[in-house]
Protein backbone atom coordinates (compact mmCIF):
# COMPACT_ATOMS: atom_id res chain seq x y z
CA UNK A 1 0.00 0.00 0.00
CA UNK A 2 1.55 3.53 -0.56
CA UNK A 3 1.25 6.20 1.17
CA UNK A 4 -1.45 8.44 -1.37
CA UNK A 5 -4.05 5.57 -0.98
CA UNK A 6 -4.94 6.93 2.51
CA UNK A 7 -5.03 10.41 1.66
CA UNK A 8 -7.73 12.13 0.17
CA UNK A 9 -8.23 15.29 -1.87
CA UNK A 10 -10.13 16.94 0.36
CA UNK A 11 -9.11 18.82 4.07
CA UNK A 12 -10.96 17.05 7.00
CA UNK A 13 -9.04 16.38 9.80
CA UNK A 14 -8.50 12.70 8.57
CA UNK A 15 -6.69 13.63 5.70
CA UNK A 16 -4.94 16.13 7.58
CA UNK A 17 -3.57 13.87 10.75
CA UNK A 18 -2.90 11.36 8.28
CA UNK A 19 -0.36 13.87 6.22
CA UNK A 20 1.03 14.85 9.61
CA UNK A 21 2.06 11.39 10.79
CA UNK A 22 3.72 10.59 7.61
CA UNK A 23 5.93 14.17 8.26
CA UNK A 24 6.81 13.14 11.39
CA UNK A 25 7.57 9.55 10.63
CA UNK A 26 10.15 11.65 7.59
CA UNK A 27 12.08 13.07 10.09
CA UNK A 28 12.00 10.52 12.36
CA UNK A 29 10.42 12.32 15.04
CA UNK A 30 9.70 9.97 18.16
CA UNK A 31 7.11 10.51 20.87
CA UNK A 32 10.35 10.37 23.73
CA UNK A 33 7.79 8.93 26.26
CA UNK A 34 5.45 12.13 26.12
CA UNK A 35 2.39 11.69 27.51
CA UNK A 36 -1.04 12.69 25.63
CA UNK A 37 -3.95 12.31 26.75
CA UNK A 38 -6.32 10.61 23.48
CA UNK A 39 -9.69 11.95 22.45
CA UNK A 40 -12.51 8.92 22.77
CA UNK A 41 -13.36 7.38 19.99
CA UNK A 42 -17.38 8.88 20.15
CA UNK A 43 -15.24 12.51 19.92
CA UNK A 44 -12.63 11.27 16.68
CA UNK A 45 -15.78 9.83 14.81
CA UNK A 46 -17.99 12.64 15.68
CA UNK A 47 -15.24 15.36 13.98
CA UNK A 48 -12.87 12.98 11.61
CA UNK A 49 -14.41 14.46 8.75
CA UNK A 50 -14.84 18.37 9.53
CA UNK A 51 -12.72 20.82 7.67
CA UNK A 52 -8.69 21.01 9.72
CA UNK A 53 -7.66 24.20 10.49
CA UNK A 54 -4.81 26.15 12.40
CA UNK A 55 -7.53 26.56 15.41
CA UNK A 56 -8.25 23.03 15.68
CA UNK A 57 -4.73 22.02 15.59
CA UNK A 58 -3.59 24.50 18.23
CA UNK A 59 -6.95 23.03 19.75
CA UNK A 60 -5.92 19.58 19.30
CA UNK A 61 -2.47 20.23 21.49
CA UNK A 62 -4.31 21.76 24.32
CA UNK A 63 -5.93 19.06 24.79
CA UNK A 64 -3.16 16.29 24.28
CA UNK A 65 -1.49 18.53 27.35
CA UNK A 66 -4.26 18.02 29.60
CA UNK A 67 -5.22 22.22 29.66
CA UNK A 68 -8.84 21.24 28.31
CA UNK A 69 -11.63 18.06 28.66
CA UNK A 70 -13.67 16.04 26.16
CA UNK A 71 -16.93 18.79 27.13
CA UNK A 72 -14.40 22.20 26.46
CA UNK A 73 -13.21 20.41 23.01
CA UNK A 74 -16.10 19.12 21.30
CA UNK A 75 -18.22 22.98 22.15
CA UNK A 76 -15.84 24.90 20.67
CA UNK A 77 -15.48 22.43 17.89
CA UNK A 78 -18.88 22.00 17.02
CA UNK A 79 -19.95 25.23 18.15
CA UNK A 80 -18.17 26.13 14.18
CA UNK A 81 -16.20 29.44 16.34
CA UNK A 82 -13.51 31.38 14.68
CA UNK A 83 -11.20 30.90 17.81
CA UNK A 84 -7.90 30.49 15.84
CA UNK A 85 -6.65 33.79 17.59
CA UNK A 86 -7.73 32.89 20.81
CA UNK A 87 -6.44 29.26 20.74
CA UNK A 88 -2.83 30.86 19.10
CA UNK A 89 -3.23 33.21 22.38
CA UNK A 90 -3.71 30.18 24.49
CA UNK A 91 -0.37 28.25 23.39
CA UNK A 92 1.88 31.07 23.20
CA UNK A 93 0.82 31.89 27.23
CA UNK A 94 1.35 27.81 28.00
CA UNK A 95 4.68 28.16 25.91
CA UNK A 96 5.85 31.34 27.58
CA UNK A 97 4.76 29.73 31.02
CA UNK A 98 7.84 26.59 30.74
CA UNK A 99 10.73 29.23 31.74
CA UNK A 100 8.35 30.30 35.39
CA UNK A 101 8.26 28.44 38.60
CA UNK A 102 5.42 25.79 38.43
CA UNK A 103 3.03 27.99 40.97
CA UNK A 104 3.38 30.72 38.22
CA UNK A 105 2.11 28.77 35.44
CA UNK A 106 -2.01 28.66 34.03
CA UNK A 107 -3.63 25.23 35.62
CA UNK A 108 -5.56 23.70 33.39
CA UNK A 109 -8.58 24.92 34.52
CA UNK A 110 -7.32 28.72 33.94
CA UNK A 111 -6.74 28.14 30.34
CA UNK A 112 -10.15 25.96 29.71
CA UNK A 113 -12.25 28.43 31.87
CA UNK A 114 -10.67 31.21 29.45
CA UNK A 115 -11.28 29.72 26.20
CA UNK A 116 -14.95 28.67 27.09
CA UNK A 117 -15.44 32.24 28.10
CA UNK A 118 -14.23 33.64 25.00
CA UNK A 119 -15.93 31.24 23.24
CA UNK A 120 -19.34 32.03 24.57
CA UNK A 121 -19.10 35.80 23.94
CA UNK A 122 -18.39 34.75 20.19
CA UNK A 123 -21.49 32.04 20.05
CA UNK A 124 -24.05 34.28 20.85
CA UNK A 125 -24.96 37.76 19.39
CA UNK A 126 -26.11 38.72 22.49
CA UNK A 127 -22.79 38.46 24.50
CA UNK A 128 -19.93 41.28 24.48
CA UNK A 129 -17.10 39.85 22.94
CA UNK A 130 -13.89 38.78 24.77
CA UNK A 131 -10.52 37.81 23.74
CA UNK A 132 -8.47 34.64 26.16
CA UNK A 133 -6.45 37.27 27.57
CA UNK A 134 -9.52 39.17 28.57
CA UNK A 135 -11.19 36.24 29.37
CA UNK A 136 -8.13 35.52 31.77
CA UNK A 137 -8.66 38.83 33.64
CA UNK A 138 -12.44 38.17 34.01
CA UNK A 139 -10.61 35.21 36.05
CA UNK A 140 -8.91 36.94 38.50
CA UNK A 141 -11.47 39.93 39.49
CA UNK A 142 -13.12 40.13 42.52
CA UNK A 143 -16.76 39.73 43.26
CA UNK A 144 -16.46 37.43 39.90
CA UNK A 145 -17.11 33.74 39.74
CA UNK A 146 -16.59 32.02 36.31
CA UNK A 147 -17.24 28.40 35.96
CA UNK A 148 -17.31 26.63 32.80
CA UNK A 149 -16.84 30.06 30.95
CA UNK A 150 -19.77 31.32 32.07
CA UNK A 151 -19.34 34.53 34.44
CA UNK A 152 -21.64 35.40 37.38
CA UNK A 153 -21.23 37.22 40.55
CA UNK A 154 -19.58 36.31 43.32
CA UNK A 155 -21.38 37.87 46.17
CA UNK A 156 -24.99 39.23 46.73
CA UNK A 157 -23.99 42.76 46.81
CA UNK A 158 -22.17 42.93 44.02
CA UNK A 159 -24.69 41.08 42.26
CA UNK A 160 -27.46 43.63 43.50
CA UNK A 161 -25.21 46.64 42.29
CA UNK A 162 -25.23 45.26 38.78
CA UNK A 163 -28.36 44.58 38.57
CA UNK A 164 -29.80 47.98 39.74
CA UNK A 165 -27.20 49.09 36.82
CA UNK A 166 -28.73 47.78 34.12
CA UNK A 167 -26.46 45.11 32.75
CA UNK A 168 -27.88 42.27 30.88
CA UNK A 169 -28.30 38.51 32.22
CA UNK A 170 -29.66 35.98 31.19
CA UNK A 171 -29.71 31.73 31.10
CA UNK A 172 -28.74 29.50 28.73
CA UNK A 173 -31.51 26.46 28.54
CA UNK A 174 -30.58 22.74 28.36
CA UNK A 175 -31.28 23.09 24.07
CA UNK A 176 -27.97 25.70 24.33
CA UNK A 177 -30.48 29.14 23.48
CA UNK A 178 -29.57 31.85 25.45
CA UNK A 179 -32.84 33.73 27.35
CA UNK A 180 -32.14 37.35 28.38
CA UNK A 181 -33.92 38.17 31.69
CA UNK A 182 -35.66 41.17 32.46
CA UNK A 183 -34.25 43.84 35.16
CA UNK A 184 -37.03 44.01 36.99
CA UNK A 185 -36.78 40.28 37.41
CA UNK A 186 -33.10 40.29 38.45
CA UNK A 187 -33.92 42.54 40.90
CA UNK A 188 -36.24 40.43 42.42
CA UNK A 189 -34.15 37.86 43.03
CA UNK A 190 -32.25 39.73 45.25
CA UNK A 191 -35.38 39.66 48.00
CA UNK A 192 -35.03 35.45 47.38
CA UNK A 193 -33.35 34.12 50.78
CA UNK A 194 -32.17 31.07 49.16
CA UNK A 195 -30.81 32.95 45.92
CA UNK A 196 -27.14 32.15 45.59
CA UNK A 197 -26.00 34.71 42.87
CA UNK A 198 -22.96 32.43 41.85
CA UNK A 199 -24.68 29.16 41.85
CA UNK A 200 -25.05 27.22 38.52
CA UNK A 201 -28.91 28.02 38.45
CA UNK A 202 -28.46 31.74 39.01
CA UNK A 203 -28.08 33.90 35.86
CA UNK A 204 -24.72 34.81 33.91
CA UNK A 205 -23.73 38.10 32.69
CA UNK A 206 -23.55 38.75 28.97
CA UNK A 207 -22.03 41.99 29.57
CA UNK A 208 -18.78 40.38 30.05
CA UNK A 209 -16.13 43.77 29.22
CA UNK A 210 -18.47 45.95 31.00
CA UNK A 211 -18.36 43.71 33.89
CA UNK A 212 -14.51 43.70 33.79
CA UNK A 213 -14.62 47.64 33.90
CA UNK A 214 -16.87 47.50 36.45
CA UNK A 215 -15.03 45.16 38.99
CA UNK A 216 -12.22 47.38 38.47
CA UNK A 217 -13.39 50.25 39.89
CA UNK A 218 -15.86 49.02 42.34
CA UNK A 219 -14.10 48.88 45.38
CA UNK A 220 -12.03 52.06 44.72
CA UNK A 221 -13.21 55.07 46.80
CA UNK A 222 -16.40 56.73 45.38
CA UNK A 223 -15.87 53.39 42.50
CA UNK A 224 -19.41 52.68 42.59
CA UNK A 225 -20.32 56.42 42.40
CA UNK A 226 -18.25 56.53 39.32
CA UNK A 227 -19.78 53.91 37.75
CA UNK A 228 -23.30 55.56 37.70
CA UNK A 229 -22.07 58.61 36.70
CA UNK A 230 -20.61 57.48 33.90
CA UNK A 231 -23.71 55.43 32.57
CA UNK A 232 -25.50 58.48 33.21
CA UNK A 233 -22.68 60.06 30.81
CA UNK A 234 -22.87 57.22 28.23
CA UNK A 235 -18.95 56.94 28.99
CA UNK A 236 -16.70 54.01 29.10
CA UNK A 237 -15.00 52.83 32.07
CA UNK A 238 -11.30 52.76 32.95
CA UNK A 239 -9.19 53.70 35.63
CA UNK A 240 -8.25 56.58 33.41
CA UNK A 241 -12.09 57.88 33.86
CA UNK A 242 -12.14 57.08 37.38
CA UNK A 243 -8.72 59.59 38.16
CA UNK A 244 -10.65 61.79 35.87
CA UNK A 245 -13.93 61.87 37.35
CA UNK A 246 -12.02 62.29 40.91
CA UNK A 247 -10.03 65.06 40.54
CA UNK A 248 -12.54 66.85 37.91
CA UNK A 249 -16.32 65.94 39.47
CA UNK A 250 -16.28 63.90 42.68
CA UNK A 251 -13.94 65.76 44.96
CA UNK A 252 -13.68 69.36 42.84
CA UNK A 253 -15.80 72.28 44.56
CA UNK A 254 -16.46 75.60 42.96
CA UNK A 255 -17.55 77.57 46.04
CA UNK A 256 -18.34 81.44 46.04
CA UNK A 257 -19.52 83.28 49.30
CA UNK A 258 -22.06 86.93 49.70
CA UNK A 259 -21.56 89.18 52.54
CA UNK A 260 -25.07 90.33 53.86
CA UNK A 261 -25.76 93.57 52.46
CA UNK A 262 -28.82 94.66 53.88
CA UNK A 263 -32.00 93.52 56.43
CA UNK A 264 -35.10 94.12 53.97
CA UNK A 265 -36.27 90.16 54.04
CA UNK A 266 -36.05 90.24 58.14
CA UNK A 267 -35.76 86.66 59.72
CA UNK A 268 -35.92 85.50 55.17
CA UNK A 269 -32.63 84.22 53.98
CA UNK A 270 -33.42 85.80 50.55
CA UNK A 271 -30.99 86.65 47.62
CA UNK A 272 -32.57 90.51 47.75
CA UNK A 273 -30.64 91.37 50.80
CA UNK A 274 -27.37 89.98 49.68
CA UNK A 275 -28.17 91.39 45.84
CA UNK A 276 -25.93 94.45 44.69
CA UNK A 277 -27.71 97.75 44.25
CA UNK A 278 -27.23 100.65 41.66
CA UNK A 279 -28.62 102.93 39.39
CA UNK A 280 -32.21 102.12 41.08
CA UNK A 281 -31.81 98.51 40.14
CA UNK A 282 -31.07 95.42 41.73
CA UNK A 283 -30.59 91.78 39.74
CA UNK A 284 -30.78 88.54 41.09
CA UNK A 285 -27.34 87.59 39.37
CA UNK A 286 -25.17 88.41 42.75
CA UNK A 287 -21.52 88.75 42.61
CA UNK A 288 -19.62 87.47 45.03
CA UNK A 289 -17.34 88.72 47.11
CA UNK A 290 -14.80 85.28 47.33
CA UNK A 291 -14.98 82.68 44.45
CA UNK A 292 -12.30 79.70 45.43
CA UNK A 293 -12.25 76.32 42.98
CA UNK A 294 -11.64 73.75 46.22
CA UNK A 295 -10.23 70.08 45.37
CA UNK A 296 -10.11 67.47 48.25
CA UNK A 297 -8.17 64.13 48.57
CA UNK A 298 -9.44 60.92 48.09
CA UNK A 299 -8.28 59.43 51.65
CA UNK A 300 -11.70 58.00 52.35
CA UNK A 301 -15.25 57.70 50.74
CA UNK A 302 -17.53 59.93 52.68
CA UNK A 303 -21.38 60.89 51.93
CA UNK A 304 -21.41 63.84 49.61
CA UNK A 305 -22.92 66.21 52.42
CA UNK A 306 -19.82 65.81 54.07
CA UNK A 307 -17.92 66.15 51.27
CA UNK A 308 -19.38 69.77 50.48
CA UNK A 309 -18.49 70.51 54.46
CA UNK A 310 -15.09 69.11 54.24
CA UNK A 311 -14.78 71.62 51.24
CA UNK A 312 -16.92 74.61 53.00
CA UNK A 313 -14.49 74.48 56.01
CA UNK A 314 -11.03 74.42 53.27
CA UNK A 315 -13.05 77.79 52.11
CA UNK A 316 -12.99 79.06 55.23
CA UNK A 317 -9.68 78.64 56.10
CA UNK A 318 -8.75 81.00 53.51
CA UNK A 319 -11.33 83.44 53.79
CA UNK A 320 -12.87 84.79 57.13
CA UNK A 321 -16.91 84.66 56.45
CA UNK A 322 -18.58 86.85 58.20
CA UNK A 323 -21.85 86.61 60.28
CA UNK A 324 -25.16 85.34 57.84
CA UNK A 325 -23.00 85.26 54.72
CA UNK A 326 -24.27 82.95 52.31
CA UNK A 327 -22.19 80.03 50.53
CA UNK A 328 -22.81 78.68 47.17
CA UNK A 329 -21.42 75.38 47.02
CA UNK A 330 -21.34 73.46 43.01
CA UNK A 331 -20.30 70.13 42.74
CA UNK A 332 -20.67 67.87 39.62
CA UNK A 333 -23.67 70.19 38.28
CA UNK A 334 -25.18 70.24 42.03
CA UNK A 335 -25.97 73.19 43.69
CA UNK A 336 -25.79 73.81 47.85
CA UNK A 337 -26.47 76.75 49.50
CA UNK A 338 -25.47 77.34 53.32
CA UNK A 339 -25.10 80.29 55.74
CA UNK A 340 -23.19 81.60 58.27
CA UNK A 341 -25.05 81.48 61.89
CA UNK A 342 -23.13 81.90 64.87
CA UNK A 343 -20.17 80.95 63.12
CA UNK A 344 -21.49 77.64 62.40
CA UNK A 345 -22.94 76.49 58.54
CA UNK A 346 -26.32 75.83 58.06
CA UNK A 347 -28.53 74.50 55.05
CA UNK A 348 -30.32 76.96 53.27
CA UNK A 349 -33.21 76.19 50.80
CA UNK A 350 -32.41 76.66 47.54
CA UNK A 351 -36.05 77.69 46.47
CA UNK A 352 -36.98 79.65 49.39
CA UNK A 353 -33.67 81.78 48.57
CA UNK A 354 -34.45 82.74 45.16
CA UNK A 355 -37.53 83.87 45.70
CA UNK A 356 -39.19 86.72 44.92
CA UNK A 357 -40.62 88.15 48.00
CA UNK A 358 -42.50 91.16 46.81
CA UNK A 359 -42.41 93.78 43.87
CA UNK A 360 -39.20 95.81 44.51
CA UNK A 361 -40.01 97.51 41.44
CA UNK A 362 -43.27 99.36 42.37
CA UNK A 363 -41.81 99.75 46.21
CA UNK A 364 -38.69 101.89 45.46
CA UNK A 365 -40.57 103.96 43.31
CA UNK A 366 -42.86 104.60 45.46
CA UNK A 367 -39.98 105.42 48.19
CA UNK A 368 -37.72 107.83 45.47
CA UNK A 369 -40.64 109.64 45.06
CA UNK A 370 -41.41 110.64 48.55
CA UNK A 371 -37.39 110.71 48.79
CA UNK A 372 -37.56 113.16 46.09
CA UNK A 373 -40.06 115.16 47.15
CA UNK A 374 -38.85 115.76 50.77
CA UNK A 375 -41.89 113.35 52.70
CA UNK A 376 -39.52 110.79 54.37
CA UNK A 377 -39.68 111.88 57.71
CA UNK A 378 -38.68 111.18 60.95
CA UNK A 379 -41.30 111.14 63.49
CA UNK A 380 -39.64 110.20 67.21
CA UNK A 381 -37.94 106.69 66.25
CA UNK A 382 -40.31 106.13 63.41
CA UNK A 383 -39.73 107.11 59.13
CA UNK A 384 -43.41 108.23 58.02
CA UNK A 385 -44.49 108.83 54.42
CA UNK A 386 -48.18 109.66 53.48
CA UNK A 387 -50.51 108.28 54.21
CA UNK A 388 -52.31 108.44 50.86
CA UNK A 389 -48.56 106.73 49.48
CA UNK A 390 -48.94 104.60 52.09
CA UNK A 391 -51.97 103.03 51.26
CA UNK A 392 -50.83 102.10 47.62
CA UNK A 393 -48.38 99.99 48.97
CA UNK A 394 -50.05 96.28 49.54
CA UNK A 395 -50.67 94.99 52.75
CA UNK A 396 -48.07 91.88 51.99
CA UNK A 397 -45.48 93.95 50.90
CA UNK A 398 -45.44 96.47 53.81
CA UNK A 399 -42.99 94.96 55.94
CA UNK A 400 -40.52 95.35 53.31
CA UNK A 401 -41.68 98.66 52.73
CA UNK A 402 -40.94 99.62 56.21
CA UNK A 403 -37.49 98.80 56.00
CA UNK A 404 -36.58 99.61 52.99
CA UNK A 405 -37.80 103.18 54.25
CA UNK A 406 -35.87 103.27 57.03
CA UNK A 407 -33.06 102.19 54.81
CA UNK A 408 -32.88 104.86 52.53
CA UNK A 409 -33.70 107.57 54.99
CA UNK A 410 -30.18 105.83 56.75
CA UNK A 411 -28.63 106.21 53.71
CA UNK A 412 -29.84 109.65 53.20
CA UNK A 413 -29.30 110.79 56.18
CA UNK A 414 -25.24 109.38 55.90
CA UNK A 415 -24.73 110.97 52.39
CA UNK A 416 -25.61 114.57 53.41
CA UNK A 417 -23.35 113.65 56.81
CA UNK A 418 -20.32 112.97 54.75
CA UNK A 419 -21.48 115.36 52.15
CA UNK A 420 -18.91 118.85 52.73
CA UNK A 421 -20.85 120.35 50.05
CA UNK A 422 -23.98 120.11 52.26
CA UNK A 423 -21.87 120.39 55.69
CA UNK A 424 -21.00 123.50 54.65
CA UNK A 425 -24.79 125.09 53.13
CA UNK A 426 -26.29 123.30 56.41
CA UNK A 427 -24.08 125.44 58.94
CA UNK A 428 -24.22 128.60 56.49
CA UNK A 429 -27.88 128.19 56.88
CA UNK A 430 -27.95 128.10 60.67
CA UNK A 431 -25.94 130.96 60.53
CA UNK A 432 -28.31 132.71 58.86
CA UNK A 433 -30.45 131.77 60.96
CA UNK A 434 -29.32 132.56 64.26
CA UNK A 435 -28.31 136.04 62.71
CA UNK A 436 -31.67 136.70 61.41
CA UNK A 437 -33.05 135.52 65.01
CA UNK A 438 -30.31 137.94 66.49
CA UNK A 439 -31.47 140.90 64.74
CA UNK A 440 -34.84 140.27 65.37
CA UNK A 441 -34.43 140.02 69.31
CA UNK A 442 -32.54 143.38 68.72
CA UNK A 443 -35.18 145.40 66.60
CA UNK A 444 -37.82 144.21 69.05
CA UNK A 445 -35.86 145.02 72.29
CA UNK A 446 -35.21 148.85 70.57
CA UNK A 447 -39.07 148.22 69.87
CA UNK A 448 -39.90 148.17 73.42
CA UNK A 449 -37.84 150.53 74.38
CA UNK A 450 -39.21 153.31 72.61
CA UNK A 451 -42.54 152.02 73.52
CA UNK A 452 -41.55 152.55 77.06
CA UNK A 453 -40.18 155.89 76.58
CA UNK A 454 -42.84 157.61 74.56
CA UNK A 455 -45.43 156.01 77.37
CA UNK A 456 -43.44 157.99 79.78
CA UNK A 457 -43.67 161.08 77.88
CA UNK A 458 -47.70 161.06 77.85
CA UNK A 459 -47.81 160.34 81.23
CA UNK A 460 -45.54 163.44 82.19
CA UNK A 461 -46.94 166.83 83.81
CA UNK A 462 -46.84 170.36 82.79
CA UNK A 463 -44.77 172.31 84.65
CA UNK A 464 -46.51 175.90 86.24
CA UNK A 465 -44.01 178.70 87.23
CA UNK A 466 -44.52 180.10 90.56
């Protein structure tokens, strides 16, 4: 018999062992005693005829080393997977692991449990795709259990976290056809006493790369807040993000601080008192009077009130505050808003600040007008104005009104204080006045005095001669 009549034009893996035996036989290779483990004969009969590739053959030797079983070979075999890269991946990590220390080297079970998982993400549509080397990392994360090359969680909590996320699960039936839970069903599971999230009934996660980003960050500080913030952002995520989303979001403050200006809003912490007035306007866009961008350190994960407090009291340390100043606190598009009180910080409500507590507009009109016009007066301790003005003033508003009068009579009063021009027409005026006053005690003192001395000549009598 030659050695043609065995070999047939086509490339099944019959023809193609066939060819290699006769090679080695050429150059006298010998097996040297190596042991290899032997496919059963249900496996060889099952595949003899299927097409031989470079996958299958680095396939093949993984399994003649013992790094994968009869079950791992014949599913990626018949499963009809483009794993050539993967399996090439697999050998040259084996290969590169004979020069380490035998507690360095991938069992068996490493390199099986990788391919499988890689192999899954490529039989179903519905999987992320994975490479063996990512597969291999899936391996060694925490809070990750992967048996069989299927991943699940580890622990309930991380389990719970995922599921609240969003990430796909699912089962895969006895027929091999994957079913895709629903969220609302994963999350149910949770409230299940006897639910064991890694067990080989509970479900596996499709999401396989975002799971491996996920387990990377979640046990960082503020890892899990990262994570939601950046599937609220529709962003990827690395450790690159996370330092990111640290130093630029999580622990960066902008912080900007008003100095009470004025008391028109009484016991009110409103935005009109610490507003800046001129030209008979007043806007609700304040401008501070300290504006500090404050970063902390990630030394510890703390509740984000605390945060903003930890980052208030940084604020303060540069700047003195004083009494009932306000402090605008941003952080990752969030804004706080405290005040000072007995130099301690308290909440303030956000709403109940920017409101608008009556019509300034109509009021200080009102008020310049009688300013104008010379009718803010000062009766005992009390500023008066009309009464007619008065009444056109609503009854809600007239607390402010009050005080706004006495303001501007303050201010009124202090301008023609520290006015010279007016010091000086003021004390020319009493002057006058006192002179006028002067002259007029005169004139009517001469007055009387004439008056006195004509009476005396009417009352005098004739003198007679003797």
């Amino acid at each position: 018999m030659t050695l043609y009549e065995k070999i047939g034009n086509d490339e099944s893996i019959l023809t193609a062992l066939y060819r290699y035996m006769i090679a080695a036989k050429v150059f006298g290779i010998k097996d040297d005693g190596i042991e290899v483990k032997t496919l059963p004969e249900n496996i060889i009969n099952d595949i003899r005829l299927d097409e031989f590739n470079h996958g299958l053959n680095g396939l093949v030797m993984l399994y003649g080393a013992g790094f994968i079983d009869d079950e791992a070979f014949c599913f990626i075999v018949k499963s009809n997977l483009d794993m050539s890269a993967d399996i090439a991946e697999a050998e040259n990590r084996v290969i590169a692991d004979n020069d380490k220390l035998p507690e360095e080297r991938l069992s068996g079970g490493q390199v099986e449990n990788a391919l499988l998982c890689a192999a899954y993400s490529r039989k179903y549509s519905a999987f992320q795709n994975v490479t063996f080397a990512e597969a291999l990392t899936v391996l060694a994360l925490p809070h990750i259990n992967v048996k069989n090359g299927l991943v699940r969680a580890a622990d309930l909590d991380f389990y719970r976290f995922v599921a609240e996320l969003g990430k796909q699960m699912g089962y895969i039936d006895s027929c091999g056809e994957l079913f895709v839970e629903s969220q609302e069903n994963l999350i149910l599971l949770c409230e299940d006493e006897n639910f064991d999230p890694c067990s080989e009934s509970a479900p596996i996660y499709t999401s396989i790369s975002d799971i491996i980003g996920i387990s990377k960050v979640y046990d960082l500080p503020y890892g899990k807040d990262y994570i939601w913030w950046a599937k609220a952002n529709e962003m990827q995520l690395d450790v690159d993000g996370y330092n990111e989303y640290l130093h630029k979001t999580k622990l960066h403050f902008s912080i900007r601080s008003y100095a009470k200006k004025r008391n028109i809003c009484g016991e009110s912490v409103n935005w009109f008192d610490y507003a800046v007035f001129s030209d008979g306007s007043i806007s609700e866009n304040l401008q501070s009077d300290h504006d500090k961008e404050i970063d902390l350190e990630a030394s510890d994960t703390y509740d984000d009130d605390i945060l903003v407090r930890k980052a208030i009291a940084k604020f303060r340390g540069i700047y003195a505050l004083e009494e009932k100043t306000v402090i605008e606190v941003y952080q990752n598009e969030k804004e706080y808003l405290f005040t000072v009180i007995n130099a301690e910080v308290n909440p303030v409500n956000k709403t109940e600040f920017h409101k608008q507590l009556f019509d300034f507009n109509k009021l200080w009109s009102i008020i310049q007008m009688c300013s104008r016009n010379g009718q803010l007066r000062k009766v005992n301790d009390r500023i008066t104005i009309p009464e007619d003005v008065w009444n056109e003033i609503a009854p809600n508003d007239r607390e402010y009104a009050l005080r706004i009068i006495r303001e501007q009579y303050q201010i009124m009063t202090a301008r023609r204080k520290n006015n010279k021009l007016l010091q000086s027409l003021g004390d020319l005026k009493s002057a006058a006045a006192e002179e006028r006053k002067r002259k007029e005690e005169v004139k009517a003192a001469q007055q009387a005095r004439a008056g006195e001395l004509e009476e005396k000549k009417r009352n005098r009598k004739p003198s007679t001669e003797d």
